[in-house]
Protein backbone atom coordinates (compact mmCIF):
# COMPACT_ATOMS: atom_id res chain seq x y z
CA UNK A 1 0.00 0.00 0.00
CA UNK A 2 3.01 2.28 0.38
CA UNK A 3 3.37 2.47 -3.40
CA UNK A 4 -0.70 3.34 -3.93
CA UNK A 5 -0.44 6.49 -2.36
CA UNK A 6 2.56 8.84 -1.65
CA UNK A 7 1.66 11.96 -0.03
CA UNK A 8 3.45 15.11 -0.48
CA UNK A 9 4.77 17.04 2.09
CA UNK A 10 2.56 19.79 2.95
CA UNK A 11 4.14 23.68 2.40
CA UNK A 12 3.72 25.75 5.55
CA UNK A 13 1.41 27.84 6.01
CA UNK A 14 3.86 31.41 4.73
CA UNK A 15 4.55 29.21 1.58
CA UNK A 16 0.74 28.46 0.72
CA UNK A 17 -0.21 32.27 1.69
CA UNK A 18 3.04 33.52 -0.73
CA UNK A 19 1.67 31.49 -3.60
CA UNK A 20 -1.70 32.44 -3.41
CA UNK A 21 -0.75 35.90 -3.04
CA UNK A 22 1.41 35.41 -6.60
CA UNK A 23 -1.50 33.58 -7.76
CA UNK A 24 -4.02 36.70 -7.27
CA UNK A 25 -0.88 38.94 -8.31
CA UNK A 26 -1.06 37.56 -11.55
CA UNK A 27 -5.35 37.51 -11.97
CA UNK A 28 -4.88 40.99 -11.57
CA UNK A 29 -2.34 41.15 -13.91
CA UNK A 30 -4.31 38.84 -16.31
CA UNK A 31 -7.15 41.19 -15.93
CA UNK A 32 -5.61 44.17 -16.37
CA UNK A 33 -3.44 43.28 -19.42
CA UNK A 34 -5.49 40.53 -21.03
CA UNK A 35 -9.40 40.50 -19.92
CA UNK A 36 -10.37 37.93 -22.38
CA UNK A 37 -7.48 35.33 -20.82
CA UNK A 38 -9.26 36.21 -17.41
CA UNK A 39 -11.93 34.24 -17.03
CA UNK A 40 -10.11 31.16 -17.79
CA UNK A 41 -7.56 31.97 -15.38
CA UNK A 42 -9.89 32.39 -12.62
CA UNK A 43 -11.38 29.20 -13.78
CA UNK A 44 -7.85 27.45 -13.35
CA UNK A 45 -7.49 28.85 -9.83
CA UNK A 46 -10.92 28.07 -8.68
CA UNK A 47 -10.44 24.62 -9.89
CA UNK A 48 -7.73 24.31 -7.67
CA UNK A 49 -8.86 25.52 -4.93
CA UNK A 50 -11.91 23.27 -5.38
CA UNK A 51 -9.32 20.45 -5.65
CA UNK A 52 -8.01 21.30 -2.43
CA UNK A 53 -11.63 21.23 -0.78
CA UNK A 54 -12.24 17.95 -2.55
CA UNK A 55 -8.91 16.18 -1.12
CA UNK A 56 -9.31 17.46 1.86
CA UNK A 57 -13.02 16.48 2.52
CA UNK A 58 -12.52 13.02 1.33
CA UNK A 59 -13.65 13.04 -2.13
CA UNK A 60 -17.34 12.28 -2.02
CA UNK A 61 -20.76 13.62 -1.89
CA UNK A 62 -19.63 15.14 1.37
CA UNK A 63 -16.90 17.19 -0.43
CA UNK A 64 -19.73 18.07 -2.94
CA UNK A 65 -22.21 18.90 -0.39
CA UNK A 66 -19.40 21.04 1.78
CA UNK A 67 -18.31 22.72 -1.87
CA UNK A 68 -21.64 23.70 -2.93
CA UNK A 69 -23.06 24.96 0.29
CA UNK A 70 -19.94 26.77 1.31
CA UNK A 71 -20.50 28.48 -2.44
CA UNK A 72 -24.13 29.35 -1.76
CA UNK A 73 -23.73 30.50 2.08
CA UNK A 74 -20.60 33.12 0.53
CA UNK A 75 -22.97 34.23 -2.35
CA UNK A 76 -26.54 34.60 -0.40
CA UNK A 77 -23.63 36.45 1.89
CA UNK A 78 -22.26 38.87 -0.69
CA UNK A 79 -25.73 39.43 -2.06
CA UNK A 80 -27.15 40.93 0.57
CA UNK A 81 -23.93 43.16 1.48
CA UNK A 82 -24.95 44.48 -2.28
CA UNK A 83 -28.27 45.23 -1.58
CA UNK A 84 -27.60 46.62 1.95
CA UNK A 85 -25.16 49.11 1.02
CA UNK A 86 -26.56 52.67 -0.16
CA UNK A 87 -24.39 53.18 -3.05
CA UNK A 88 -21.76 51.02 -4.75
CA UNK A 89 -18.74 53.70 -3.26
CA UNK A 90 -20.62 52.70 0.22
CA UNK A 91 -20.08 49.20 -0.71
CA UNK A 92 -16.81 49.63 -1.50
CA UNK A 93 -15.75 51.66 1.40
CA UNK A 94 -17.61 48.84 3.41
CA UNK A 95 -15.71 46.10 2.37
CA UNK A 96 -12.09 47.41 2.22
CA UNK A 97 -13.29 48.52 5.71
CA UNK A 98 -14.45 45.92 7.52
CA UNK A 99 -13.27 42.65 5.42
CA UNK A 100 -10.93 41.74 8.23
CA UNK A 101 -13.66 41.85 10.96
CA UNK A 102 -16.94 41.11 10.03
CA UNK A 103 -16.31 39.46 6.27
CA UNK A 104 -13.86 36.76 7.50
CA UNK A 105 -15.97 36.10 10.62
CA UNK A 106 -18.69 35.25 8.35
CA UNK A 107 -16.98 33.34 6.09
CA UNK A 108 -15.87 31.37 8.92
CA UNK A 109 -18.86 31.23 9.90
CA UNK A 110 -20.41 29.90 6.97
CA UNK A 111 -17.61 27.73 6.22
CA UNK A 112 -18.50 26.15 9.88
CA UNK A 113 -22.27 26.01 8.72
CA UNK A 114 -21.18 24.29 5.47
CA UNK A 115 -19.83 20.91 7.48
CA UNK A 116 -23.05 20.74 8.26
CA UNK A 117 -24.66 20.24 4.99
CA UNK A 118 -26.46 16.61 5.47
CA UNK A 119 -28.18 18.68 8.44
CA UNK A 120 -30.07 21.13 5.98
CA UNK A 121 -30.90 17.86 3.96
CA UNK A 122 -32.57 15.87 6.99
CA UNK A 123 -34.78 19.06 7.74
CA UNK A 124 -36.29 19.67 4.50
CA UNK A 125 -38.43 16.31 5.14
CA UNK A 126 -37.64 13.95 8.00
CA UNK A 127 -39.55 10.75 7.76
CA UNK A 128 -38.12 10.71 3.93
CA UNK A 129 -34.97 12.57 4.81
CA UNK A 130 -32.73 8.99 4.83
CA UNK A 131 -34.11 8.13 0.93
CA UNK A 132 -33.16 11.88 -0.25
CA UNK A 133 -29.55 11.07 1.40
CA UNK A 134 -29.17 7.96 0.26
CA UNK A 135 -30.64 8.97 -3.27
CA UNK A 136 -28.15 11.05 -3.77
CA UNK A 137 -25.70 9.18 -2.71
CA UNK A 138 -26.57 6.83 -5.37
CA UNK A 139 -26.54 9.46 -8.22
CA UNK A 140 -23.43 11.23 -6.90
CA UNK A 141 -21.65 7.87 -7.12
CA UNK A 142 -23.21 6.83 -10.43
CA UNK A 143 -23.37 10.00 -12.71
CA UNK A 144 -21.72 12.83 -11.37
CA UNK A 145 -18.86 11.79 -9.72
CA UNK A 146 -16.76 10.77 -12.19
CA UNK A 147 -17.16 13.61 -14.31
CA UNK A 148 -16.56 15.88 -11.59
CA UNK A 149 -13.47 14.47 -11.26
CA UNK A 150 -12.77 14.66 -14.77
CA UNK A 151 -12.91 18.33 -14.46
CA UNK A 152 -11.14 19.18 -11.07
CA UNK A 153 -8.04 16.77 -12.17
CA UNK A 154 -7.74 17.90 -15.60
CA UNK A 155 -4.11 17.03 -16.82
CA UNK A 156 -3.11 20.14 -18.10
CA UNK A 157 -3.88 21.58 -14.63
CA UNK A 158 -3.35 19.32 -12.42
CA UNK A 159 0.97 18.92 -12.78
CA UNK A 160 0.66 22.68 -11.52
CA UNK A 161 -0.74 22.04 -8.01
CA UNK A 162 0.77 18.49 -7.58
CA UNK A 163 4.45 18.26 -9.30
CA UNK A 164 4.82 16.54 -12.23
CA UNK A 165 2.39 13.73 -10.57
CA UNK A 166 -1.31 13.60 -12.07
CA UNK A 167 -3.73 12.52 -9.16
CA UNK A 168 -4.98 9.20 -9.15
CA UNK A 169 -8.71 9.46 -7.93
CA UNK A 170 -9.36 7.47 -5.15
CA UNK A 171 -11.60 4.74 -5.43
């Protein structure tokens, strides 16, 4: 089993937060210099910060689950900080204000919320709550999974994040 899987030492925590600073350095850049190029840059990034999520929760419909709500807490978030705020300078001045406090607090907050996914699933109908679960357990395994991982280990991508080593998917 040694051979299966051969983990990489993990960066510290400076090296991670220099990289993704170089990473948004050059989205900026990208932007700035290139817009068409940006949106598939920003694609690139997301995907690996998806893949990230996705090792790190296991691979599964709980990594999906945790993905996706984490994604719709952030947005229902941002959303309403839009239509709060009196004018878009307000919003602005807001944010550059106050994203240290309040905006990482919530997205802690959500991102605490978001383990709890299955939860929100059980409460939408409890005597049939196990069936929806296990229903999409079923299709998650079946259809989507495969694909998804398709996408989020896409070779051209994925020698960036990981070395020269594609990921093997775990089965």
């Amino acid at each position: 089993m040694p051979d299966a899987k051969k983990k990489r030492k993990k960066d510290s925590f400076a090296v991670r937060m220099k990289r993704r600073g170089r990473e948004f350095k050059s989205l900026g850049q990208t932007l700035a210099n290139e817009p068409r190029a940006f949106p598939r840059a920003l694609l690139n990034v997301l995907r690996r910060s998806f893949r990230t999520v996705w090792d790190a929760r296991g691979g599964g419909l709980y990594a999906c689950g945790y993905v996706l709500t984490f994604i719709w807490l952030e947005i229902r978030m941002l959303v309403e900080d839009i239509l709060s705020a009196e004018s878009i300078g307000g919003f602005f001045g807001e944010q550059v204000f106050e994203i240290f406090f309040r905006f990482l607090g919530e997205s802690l907050q959500n991102m605490i919320t978001a383990f709890m996914w299955p939860v929100f699933v059980i409460q939408i109908s409890p005597p049939w709550s196990v069936g929806i679960l296990v229903g999409m357990f079923v299709a998650f395994a079946r259809w989507i999974k495969e694909p998804l991982e398709a996408w989020l280990f896409h070779d051209d991508d994925a020698e960036q994040s990981s070395g020269s080593e594609a990921h093997q998917p775990q089965e």
